[in-house]
N, C-alpha and C. Protein backbone atom coordinates (compact mmCIF):
# COMPACT_ATOMS: atom_id res chain seq x y z
N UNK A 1 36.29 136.11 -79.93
CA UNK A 1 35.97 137.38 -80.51
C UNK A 1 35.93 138.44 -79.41
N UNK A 2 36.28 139.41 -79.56
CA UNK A 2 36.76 140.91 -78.58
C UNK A 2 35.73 141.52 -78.91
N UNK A 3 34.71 141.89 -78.30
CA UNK A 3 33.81 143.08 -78.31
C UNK A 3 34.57 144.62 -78.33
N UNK A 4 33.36 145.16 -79.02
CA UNK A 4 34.36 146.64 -77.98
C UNK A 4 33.18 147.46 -77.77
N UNK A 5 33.73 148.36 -76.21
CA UNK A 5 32.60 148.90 -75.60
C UNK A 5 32.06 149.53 -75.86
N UNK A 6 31.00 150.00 -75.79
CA UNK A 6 29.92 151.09 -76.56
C UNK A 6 30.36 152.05 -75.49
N UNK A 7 30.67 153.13 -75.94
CA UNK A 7 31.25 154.53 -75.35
C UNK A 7 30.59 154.73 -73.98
N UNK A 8 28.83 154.74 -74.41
CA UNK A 8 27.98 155.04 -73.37
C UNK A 8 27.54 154.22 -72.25
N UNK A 9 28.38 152.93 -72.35
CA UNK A 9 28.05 151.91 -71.21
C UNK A 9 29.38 151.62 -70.23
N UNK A 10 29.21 151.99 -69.03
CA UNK A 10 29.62 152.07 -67.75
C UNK A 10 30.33 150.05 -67.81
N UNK A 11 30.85 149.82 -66.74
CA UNK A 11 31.44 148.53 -66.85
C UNK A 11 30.56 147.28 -66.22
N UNK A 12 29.46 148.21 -65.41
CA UNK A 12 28.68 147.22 -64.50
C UNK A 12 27.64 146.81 -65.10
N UNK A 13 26.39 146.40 -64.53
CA UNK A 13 25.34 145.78 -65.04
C UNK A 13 24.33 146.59 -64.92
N UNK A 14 23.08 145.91 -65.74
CA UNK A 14 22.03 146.90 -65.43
C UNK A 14 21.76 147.30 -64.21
N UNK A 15 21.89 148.55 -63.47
CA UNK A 15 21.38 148.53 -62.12
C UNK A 15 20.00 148.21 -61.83
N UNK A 16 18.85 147.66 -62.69
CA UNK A 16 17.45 147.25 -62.23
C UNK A 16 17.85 145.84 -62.15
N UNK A 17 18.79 144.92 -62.60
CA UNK A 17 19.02 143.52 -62.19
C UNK A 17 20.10 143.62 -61.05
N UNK A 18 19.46 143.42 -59.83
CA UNK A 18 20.77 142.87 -58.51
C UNK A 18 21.29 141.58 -58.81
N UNK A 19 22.21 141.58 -58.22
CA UNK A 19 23.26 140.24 -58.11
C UNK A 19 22.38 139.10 -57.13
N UNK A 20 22.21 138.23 -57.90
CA UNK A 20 21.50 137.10 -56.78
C UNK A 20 22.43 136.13 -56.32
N UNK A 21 23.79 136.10 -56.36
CA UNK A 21 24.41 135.44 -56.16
C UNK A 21 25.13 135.89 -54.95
N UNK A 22 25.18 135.90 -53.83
CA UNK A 22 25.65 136.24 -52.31
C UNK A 22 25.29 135.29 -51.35
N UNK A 23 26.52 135.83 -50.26
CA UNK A 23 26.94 134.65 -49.27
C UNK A 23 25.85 134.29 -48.12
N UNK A 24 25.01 135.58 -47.93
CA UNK A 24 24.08 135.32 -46.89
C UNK A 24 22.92 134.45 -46.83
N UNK A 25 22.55 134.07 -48.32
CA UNK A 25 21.68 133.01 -48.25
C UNK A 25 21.26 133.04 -50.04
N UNK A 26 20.14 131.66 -49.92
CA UNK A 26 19.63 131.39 -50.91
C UNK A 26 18.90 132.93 -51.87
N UNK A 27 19.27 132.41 -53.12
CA UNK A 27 17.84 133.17 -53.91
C UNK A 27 16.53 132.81 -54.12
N UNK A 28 15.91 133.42 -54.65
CA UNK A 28 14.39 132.75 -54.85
C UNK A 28 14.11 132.55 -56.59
N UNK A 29 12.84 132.17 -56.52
CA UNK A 29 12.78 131.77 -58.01
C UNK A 29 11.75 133.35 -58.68
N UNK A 30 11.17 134.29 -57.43
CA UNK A 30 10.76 135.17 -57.90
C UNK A 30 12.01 136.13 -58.31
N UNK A 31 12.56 136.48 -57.61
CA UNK A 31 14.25 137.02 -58.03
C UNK A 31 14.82 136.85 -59.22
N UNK A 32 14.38 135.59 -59.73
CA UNK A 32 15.11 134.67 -60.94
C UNK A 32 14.53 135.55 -62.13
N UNK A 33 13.08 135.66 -61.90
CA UNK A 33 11.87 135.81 -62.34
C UNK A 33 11.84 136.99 -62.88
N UNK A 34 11.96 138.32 -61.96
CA UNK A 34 12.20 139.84 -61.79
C UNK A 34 13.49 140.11 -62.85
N UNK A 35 14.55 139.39 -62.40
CA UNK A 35 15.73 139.55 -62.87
C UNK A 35 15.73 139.19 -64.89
N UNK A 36 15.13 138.14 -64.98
CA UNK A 36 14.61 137.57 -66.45
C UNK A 36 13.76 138.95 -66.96
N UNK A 37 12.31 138.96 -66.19
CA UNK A 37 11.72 140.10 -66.83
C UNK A 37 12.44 141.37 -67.23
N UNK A 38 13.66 142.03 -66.25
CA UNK A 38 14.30 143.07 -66.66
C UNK A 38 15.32 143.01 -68.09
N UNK A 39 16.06 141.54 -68.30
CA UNK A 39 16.65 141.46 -69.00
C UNK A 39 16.09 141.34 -70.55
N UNK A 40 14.72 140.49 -70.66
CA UNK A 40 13.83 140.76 -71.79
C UNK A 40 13.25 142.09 -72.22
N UNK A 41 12.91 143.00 -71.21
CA UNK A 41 12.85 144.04 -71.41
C UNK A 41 13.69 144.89 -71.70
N UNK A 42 14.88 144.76 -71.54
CA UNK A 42 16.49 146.07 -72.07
C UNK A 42 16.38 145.31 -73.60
N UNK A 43 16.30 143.67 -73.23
CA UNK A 43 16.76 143.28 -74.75
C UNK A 43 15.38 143.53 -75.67
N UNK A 44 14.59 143.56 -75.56
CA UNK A 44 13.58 143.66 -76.56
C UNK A 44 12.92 145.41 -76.82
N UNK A 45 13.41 145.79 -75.99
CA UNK A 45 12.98 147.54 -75.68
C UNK A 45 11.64 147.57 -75.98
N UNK A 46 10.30 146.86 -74.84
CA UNK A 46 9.61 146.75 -74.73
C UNK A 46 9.57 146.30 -73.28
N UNK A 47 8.46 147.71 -72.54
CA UNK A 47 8.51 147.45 -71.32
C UNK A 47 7.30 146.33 -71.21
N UNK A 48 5.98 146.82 -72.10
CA UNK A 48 4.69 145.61 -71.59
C UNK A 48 4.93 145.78 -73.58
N UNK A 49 4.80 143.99 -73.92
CA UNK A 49 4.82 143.95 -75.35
C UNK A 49 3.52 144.10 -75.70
N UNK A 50 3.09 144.28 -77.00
CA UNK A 50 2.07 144.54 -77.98
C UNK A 50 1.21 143.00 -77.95
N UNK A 51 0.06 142.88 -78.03
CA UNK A 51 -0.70 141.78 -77.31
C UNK A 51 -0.25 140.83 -78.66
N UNK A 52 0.07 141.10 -79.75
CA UNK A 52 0.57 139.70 -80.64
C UNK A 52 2.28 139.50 -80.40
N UNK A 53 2.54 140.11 -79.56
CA UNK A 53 4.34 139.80 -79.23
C UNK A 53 4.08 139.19 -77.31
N UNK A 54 3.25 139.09 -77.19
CA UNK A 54 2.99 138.70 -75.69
C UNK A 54 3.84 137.49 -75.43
N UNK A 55 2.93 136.03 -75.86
CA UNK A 55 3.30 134.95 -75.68
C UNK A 55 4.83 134.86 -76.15
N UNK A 56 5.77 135.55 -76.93
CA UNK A 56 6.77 135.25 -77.39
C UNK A 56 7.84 136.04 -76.14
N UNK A 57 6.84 137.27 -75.82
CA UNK A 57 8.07 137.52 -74.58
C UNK A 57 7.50 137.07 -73.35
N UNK A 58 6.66 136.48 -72.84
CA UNK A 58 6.15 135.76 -71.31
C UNK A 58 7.36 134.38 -71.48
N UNK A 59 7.49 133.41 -73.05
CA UNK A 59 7.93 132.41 -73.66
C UNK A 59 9.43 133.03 -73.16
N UNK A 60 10.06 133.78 -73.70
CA UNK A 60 11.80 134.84 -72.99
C UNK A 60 12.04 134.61 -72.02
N UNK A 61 10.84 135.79 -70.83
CA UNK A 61 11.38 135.79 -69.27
C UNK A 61 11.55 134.22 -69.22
N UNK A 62 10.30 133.17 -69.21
CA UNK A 62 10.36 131.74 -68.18
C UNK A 62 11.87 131.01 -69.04
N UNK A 63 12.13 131.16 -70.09
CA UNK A 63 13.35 130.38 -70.35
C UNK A 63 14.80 131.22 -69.72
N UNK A 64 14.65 132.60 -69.48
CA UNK A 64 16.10 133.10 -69.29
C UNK A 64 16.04 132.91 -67.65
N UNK A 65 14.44 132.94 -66.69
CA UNK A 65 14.45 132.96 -65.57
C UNK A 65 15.31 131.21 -65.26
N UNK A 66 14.64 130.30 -66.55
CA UNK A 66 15.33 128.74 -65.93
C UNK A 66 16.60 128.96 -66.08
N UNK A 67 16.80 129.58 -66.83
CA UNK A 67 18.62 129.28 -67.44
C UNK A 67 19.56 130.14 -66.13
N UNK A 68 18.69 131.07 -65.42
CA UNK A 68 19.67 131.87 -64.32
C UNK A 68 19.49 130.98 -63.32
N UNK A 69 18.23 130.04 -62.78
CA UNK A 69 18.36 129.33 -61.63
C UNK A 69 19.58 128.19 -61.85
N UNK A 70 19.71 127.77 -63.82
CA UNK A 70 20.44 126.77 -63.77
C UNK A 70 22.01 127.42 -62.92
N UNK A 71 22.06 128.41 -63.64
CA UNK A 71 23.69 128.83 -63.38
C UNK A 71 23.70 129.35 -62.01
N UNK A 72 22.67 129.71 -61.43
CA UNK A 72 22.97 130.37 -59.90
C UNK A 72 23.19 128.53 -59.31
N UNK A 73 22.65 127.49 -59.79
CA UNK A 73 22.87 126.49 -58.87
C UNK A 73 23.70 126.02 -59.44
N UNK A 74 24.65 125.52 -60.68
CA UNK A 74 25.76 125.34 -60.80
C UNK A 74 26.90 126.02 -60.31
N UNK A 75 26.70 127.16 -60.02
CA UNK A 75 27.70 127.76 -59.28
C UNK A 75 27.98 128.25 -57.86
N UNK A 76 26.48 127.25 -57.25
CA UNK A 76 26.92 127.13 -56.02
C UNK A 76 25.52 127.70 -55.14
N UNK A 77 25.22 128.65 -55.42
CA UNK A 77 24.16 129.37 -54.66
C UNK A 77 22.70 128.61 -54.92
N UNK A 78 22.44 128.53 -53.62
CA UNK A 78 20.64 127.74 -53.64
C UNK A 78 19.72 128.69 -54.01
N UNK A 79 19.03 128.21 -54.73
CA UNK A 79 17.58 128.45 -55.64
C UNK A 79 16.37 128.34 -54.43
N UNK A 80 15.71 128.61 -53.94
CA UNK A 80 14.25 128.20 -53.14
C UNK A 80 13.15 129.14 -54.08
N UNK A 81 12.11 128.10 -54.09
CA UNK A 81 11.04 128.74 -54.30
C UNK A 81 10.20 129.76 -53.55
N UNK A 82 9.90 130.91 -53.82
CA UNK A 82 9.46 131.97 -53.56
C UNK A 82 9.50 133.41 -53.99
N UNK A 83 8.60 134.29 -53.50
CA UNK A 83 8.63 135.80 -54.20
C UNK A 83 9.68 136.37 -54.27
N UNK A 84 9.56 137.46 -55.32
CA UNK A 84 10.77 138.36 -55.03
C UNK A 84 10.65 139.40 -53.77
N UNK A 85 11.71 138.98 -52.68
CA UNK A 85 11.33 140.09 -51.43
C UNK A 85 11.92 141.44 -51.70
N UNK A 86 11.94 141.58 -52.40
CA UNK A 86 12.39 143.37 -53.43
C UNK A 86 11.15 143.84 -53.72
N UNK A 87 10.06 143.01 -54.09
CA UNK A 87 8.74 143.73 -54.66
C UNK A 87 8.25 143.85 -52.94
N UNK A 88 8.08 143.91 -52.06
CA UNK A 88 7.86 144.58 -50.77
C UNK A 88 8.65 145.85 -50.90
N UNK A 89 7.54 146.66 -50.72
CA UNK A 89 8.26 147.88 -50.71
C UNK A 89 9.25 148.36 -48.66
N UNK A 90 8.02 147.68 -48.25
CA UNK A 90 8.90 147.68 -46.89
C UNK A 90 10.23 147.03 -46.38
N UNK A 91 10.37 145.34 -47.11
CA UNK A 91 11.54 145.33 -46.97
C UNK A 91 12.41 146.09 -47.80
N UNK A 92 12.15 146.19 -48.93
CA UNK A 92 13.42 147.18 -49.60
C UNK A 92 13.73 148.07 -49.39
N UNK A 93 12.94 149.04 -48.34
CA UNK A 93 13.49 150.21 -47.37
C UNK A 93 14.16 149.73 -46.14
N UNK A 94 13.66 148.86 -45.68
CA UNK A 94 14.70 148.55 -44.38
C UNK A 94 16.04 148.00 -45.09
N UNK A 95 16.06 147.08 -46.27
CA UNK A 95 17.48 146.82 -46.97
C UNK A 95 18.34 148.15 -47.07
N UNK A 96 17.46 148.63 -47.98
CA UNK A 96 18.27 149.80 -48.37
C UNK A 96 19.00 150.68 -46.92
N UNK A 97 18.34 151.30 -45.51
CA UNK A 97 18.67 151.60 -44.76
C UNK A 97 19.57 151.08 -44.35
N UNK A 98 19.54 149.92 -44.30
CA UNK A 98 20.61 149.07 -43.41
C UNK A 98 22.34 149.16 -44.03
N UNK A 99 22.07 149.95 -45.38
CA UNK A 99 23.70 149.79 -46.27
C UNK A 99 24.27 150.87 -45.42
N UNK A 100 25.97 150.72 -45.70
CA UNK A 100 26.75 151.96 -45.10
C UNK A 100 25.93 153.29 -46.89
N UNK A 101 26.25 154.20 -46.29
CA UNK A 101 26.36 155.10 -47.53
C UNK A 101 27.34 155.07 -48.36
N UNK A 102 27.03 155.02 -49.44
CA UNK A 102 28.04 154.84 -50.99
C UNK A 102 29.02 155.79 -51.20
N UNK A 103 30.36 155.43 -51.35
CA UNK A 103 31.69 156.84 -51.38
C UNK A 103 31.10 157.54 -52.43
N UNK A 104 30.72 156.66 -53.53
CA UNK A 104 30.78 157.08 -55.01
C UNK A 104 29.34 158.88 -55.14
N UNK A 105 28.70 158.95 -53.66
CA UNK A 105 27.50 159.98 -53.94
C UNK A 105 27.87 160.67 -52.71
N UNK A 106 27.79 162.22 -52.93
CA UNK A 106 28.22 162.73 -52.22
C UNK A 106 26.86 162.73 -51.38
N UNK A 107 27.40 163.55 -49.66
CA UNK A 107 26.55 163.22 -48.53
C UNK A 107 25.95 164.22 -48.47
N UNK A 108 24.35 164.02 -48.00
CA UNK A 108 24.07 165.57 -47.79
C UNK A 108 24.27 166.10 -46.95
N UNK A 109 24.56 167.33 -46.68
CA UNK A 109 24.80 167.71 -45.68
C UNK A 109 23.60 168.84 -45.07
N UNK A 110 23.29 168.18 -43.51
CA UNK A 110 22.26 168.40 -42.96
C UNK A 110 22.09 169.37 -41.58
């Protein structure tokens, strides 16, 4: 079956879920974790659910978080247990620094 695209959606992914799948090393299971919570949340359009929809979306993230460690390790990339190092706000500024600047945004000029 052929989908067809909704006018208003771009070709990429949510930009609040990163790619955990890269060459420099393992992912973590908080990553897995972060990445699940964002995706229950676009899909349910509920950022914190209503306290009788709780257990049914905490029940979401932990099954979509197992099902991404399954496929990040079937397809090659190691799983380790640990936090998401994105929720440090300090490393995610030194990450972020460390990129070249993006063609796609223009530069400021200073």
């Amino acid at each position: 079956m052929v989908r067809a695209r909704h006018p208003g959606y771009g070709t990429g992914m949510c930009r609040s879920i990163r790619n955990l799948r890269r060459p420099e090393g393992a992912a973590t299971t908080g990553e897995a974790e972060a990445a699940a919570l964002q995706y229950v949340r676009k899909i349910s359009g509920y950022r914190a659910p209503a306290a009788r929809n709780q257990a049914a979306f905490e029940a979401a993230v932990a099954e979509v978080a197992e099902a991404t460690e399954r496929l990040l390790q079937a397809i090659g990339t190691p799983v380790e247990d640990g936090p998401d190092p994105w929720a440090d706000p300090a490393y995610r500024r030194m990450i972020l620094a460390s990129r070249p600047p993006r063609r796609d945004r223009p530069v400021a000029a200073g």
